[in-house]
N, C-alpha and C. Protein backbone atom coordinates (compact mmCIF):
# COMPACT_ATOMS: atom_id res chain seq x y z
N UNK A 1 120.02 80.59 103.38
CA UNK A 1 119.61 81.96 103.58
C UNK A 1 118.08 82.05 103.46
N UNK A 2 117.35 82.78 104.39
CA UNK A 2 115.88 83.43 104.46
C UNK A 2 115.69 83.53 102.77
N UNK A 3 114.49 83.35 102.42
CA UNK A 3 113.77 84.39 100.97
C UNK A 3 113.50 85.65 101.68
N UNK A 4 113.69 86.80 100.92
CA UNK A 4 112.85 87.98 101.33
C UNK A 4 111.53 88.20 101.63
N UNK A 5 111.20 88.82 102.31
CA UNK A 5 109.60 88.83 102.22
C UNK A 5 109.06 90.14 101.16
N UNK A 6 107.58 90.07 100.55
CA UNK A 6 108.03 90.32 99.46
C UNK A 6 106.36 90.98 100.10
N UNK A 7 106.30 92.38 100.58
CA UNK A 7 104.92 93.17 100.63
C UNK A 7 104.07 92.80 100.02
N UNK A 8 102.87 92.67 100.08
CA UNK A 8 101.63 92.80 99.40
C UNK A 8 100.69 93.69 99.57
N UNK A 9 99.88 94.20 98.82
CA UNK A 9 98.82 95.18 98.84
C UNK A 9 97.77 95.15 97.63
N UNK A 10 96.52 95.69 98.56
CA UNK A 10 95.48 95.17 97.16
C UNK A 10 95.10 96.07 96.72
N UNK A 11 94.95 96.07 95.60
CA UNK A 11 94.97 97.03 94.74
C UNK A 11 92.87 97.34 94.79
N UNK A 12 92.73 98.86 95.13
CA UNK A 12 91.20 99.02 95.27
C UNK A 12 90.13 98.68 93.77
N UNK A 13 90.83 98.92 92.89
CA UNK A 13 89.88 98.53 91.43
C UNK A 13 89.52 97.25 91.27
N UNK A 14 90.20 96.01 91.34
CA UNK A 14 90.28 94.98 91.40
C UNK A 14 90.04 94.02 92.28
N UNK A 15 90.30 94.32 93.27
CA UNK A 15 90.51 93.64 94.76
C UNK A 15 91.65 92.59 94.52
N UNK A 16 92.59 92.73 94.05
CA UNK A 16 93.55 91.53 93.90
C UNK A 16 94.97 92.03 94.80
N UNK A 17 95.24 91.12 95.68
CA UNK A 17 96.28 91.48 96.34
C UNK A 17 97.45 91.02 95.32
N UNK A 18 98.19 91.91 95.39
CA UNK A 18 100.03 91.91 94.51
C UNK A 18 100.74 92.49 94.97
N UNK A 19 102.43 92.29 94.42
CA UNK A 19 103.32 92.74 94.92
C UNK A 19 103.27 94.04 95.20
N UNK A 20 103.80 94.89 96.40
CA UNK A 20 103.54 96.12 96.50
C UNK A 20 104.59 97.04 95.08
N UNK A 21 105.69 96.67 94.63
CA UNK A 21 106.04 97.33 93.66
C UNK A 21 105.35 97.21 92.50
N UNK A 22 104.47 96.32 92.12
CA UNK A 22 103.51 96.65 91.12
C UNK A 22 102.58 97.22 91.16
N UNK A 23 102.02 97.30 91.97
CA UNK A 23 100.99 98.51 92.04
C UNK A 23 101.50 100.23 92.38
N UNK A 24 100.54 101.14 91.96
CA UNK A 24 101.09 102.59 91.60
C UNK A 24 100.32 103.07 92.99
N UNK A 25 100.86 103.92 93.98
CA UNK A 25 100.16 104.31 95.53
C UNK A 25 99.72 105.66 94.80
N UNK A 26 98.11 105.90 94.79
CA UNK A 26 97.22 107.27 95.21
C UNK A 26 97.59 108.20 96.26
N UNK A 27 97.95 109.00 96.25
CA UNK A 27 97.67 109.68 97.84
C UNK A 27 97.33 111.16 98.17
N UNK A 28 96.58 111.17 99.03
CA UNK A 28 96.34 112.52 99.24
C UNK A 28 96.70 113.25 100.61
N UNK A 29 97.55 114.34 99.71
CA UNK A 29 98.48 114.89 100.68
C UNK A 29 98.25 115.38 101.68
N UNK A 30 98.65 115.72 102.94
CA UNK A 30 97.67 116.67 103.74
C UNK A 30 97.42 117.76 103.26
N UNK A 31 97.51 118.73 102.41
CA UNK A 31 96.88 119.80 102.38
C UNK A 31 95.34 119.09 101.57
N UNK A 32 95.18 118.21 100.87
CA UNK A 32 94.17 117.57 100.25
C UNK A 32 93.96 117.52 99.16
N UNK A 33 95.69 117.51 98.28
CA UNK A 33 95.77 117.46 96.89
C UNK A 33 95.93 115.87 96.72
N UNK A 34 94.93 115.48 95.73
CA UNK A 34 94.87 113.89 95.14
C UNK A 34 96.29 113.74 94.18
N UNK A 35 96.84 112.61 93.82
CA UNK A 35 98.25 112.53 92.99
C UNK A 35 98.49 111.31 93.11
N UNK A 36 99.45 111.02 91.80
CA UNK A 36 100.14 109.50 92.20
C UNK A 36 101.29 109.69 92.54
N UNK A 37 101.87 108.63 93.14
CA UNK A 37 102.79 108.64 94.23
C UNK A 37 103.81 107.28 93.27
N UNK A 38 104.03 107.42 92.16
CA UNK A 38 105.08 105.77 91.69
C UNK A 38 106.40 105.62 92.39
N UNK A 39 106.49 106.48 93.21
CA UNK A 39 108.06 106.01 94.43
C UNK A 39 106.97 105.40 95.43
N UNK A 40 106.03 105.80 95.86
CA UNK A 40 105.52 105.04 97.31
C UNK A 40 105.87 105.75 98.54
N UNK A 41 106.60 107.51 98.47
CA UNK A 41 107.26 107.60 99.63
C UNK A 41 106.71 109.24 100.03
N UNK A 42 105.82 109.16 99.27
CA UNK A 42 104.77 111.03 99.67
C UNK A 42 104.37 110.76 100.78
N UNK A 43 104.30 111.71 101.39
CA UNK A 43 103.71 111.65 103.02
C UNK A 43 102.28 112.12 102.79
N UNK A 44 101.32 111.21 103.09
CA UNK A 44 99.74 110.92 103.41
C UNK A 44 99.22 110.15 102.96
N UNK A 45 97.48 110.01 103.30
CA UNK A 45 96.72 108.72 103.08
C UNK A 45 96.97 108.14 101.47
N UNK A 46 97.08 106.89 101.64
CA UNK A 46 97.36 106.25 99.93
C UNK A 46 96.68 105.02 100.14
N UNK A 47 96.39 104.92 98.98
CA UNK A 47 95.44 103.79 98.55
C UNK A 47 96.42 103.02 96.92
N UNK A 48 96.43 101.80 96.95
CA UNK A 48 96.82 101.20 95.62
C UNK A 48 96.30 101.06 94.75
N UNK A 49 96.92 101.15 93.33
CA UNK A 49 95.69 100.65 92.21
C UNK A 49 96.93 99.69 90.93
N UNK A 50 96.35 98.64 90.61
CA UNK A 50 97.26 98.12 89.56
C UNK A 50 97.36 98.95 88.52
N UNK A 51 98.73 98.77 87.44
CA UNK A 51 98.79 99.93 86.19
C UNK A 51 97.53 99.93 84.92
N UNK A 52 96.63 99.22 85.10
CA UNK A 52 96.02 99.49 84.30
C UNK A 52 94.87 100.45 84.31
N UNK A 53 94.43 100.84 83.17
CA UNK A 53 93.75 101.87 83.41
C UNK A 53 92.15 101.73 83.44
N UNK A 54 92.10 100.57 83.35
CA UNK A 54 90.48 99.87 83.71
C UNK A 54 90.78 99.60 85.34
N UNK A 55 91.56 99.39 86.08
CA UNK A 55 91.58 99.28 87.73
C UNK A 55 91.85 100.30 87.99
N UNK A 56 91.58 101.85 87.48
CA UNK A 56 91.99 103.21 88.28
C UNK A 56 90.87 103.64 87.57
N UNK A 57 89.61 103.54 86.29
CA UNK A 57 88.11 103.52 86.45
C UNK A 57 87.62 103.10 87.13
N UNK A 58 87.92 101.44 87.38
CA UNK A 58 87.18 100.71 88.59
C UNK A 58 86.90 101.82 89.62
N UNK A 59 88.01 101.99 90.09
CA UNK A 59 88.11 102.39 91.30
C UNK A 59 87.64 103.92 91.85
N UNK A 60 87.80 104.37 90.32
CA UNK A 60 87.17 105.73 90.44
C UNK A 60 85.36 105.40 90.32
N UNK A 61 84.76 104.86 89.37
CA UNK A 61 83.46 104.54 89.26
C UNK A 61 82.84 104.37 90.50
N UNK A 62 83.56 103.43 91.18
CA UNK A 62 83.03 102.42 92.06
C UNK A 62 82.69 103.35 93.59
N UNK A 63 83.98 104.64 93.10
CA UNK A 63 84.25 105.53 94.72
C UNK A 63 84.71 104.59 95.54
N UNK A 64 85.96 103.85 95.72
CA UNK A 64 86.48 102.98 96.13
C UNK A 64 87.65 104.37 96.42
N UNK A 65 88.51 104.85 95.62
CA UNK A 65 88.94 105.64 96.34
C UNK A 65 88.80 106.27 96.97
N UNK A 66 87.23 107.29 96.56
CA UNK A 66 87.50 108.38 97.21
C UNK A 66 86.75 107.79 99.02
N UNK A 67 86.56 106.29 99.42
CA UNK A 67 86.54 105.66 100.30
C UNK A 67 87.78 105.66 101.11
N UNK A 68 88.42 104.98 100.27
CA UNK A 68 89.88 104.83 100.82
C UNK A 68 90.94 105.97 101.11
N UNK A 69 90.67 107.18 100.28
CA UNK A 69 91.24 108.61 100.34
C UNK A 69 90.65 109.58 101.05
N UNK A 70 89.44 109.14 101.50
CA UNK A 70 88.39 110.22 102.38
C UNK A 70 88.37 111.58 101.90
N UNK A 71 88.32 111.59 100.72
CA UNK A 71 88.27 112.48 100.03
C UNK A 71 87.17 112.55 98.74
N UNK A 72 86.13 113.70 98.20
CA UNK A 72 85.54 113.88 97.34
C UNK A 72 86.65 113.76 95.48
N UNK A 73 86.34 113.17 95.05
CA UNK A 73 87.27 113.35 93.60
C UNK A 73 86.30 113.99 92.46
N UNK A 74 86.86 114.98 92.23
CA UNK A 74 85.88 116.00 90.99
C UNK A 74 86.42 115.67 89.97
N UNK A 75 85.50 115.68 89.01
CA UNK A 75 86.13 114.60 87.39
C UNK A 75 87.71 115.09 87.22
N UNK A 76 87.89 116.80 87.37
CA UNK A 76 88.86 117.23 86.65
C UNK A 76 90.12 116.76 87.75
N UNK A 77 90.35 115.68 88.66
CA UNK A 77 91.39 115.54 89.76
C UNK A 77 91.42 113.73 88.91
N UNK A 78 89.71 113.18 88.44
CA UNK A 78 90.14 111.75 88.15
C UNK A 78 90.63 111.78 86.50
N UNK A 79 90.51 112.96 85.89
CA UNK A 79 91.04 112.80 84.52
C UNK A 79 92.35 112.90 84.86
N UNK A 80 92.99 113.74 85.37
CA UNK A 80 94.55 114.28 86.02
C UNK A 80 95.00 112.53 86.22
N UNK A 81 94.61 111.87 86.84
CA UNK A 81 95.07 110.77 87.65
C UNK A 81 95.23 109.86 86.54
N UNK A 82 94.03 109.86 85.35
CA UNK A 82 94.33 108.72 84.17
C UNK A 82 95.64 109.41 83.54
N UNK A 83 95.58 110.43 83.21
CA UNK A 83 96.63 111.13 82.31
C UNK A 83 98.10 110.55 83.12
N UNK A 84 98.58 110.83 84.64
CA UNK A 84 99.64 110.54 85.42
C UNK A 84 99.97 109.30 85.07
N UNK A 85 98.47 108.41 84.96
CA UNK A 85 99.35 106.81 84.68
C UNK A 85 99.54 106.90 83.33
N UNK A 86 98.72 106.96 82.53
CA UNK A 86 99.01 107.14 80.93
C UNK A 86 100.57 107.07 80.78
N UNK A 87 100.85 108.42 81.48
CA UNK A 87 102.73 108.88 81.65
C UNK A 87 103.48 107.90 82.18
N UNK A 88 103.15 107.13 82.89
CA UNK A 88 104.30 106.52 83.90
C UNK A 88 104.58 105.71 83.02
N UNK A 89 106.25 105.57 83.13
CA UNK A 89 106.72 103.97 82.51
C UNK A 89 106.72 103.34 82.95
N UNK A 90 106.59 102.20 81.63
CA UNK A 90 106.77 100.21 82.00
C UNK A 90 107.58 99.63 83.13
N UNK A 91 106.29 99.44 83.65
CA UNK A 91 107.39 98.42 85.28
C UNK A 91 108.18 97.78 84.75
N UNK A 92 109.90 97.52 85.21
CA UNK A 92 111.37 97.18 84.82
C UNK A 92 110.65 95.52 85.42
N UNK A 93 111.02 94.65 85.06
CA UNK A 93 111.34 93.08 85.30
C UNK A 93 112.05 93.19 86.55
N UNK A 94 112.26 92.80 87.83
CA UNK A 94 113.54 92.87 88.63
C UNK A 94 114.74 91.63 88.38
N UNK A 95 115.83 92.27 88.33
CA UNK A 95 116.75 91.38 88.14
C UNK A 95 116.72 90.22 89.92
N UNK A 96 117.19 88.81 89.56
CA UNK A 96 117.23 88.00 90.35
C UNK A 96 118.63 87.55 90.70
């Protein structure tokens, strides 16, 4: 039997390409609300970032998102965004 193929995407804080279920998708919606997306399945532009919260500074510092989101980010949308991951739970192990 085939292996699966197994997505990749690079995460903008870091530049490290990884599995696409480990990384958390940014996106901004069309009306032009910024948010995280931890299903992967919001409709508009998204950008990746790994769970840590030094690669979603990176990325905010750097304006790597708001590159990749074509969008301006005002502190009070990148504090919102640390707080969202703060919240999210521990990526599950996948069973094999």
């Amino acid at each position: 039997m085939k292996p699966k193929k197994i997505p990749l995407r690079m995460c903008v804080g870091c530049r490290e390409s990884k599995p696409k279920r480990e990384l958390i998708r940014v996106v901004r919606a069309p009306d032009g609300a910024v948010s995280m997306d931890p299903v992967g399945k919001k409709p508009g532009r998204g950008a990746y970032v790994c769970r840590q919260e030094s690669c979603l500074t990176r990325a905010i510092r750097q304006k790597q998102l708001e590159r990749q989101l074509e969008v301006q980010l005002t502190p009070e949308v990148a504090e919102a965004l640390r707080q969202e991951l703060a919240n999210l739970p521990a990526l599950e192990p996948e069973a094999t």
